[in-house]
Protein backbone atom coordinates (compact mmCIF):
# COMPACT_ATOMS: atom_id res chain seq x y z
CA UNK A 1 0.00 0.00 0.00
CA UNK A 2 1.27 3.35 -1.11
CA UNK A 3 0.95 6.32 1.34
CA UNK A 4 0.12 9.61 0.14
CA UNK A 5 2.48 12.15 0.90
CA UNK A 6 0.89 14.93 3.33
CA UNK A 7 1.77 18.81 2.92
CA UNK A 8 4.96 19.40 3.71
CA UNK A 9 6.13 21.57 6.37
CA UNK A 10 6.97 25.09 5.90
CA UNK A 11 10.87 26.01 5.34
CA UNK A 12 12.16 28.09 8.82
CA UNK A 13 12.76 31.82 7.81
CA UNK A 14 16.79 32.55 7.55
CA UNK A 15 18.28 34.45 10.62
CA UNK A 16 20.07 37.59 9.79
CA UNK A 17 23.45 37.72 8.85
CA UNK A 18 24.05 40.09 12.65
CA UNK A 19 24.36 36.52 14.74
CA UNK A 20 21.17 37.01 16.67
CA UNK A 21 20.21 34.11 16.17
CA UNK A 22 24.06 32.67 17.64
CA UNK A 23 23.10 33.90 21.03
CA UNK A 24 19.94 32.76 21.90
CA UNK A 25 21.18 29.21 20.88
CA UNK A 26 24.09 30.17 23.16
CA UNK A 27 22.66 31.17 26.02
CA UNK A 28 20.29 28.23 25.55
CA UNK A 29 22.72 25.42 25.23
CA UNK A 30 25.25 26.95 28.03
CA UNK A 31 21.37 26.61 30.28
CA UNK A 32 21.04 23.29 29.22
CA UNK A 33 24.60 22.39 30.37
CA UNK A 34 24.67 24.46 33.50
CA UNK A 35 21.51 22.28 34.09
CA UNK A 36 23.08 19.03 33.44
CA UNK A 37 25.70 19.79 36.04
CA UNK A 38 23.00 21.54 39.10
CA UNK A 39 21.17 18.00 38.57
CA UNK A 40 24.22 16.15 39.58
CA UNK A 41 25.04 18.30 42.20
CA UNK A 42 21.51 17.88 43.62
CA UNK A 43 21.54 14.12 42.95
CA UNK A 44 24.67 14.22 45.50
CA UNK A 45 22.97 16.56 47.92
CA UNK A 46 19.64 13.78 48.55
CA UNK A 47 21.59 11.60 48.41
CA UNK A 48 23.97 12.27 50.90
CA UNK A 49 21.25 13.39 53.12
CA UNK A 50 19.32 9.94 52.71
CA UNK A 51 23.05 8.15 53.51
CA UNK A 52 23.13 10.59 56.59
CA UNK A 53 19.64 9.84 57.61
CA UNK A 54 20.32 6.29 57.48
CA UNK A 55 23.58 6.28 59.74
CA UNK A 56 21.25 8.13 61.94
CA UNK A 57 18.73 5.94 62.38
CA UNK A 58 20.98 2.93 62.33
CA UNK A 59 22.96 4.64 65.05
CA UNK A 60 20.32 5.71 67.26
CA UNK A 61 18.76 2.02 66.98
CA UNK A 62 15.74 2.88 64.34
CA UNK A 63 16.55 1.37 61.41
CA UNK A 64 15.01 -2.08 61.17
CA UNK A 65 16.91 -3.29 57.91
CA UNK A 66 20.39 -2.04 57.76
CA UNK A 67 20.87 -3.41 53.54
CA UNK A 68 18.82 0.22 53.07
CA UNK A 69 21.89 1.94 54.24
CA UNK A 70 24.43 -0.28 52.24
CA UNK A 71 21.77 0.61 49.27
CA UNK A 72 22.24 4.61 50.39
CA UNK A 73 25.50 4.70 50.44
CA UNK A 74 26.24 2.73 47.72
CA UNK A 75 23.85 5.45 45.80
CA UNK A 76 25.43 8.46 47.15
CA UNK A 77 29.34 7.07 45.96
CA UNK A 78 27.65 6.30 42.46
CA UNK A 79 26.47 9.80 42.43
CA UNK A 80 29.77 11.24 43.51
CA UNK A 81 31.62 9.27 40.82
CA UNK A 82 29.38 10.54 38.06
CA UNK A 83 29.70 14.28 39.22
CA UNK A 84 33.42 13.64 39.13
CA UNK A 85 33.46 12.15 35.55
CA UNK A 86 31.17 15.55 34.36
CA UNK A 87 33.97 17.92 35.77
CA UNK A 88 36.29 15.68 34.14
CA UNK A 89 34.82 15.73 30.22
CA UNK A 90 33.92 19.06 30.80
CA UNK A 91 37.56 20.34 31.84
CA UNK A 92 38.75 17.20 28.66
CA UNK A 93 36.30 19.33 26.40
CA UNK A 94 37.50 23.12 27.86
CA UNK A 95 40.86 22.17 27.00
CA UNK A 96 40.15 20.66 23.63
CA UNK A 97 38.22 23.44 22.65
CA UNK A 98 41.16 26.02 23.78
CA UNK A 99 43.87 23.91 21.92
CA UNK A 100 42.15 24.80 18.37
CA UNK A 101 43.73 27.28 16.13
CA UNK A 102 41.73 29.37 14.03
């Protein structure tokens, strides 16, 4: 069976030659990254509270199952680790980047 081909979207008008256009996608892209890196900072943050929490309770005789903190902490050091390895390709990419000649 043969499908019909639909109307075809419109063409995107060309940005102006000034680089206005550069910018926003800039500023947009260096959001989206600056976001990548406050998630990971956050994802340490809970979970380094929830680890703390934990040695609390286990400390203080509350906690009934003591795998949760194994499970908390093991969380929090995976967390860590993958903040470290975002600094890391970021400073990799910062240096690449600088090393170009134009």
């Amino acid at each position: 069976m043969i499908v019909p081909i639909d109307k075809l979207a419109s063409i995107s008008p060309v940005e102006a030659a000034d680089g206005a256009g550069k910018t926003a996608r800039a500023d947009n892209a260096i959001g989206s990254f600056g976001s990548i890196f406050q998630s990971a900072i956050d994802n340490v943050t809970a979970t380094n509270a929830e680890k703390t929490q934990l040695q609390y309770q286990l400390a203080v005789g509350e906690l009934d199952n003591p795998a949760l903190l194994t499970i908390a902490s093991t969380k929090y050091q995976i967390a860590v680790n993958l903040l470290i390895q975002l600094r890391n390709k970021a400073l990799e990419a910062y240096s690449e980047i600088t090393r170009i000649s134009l």
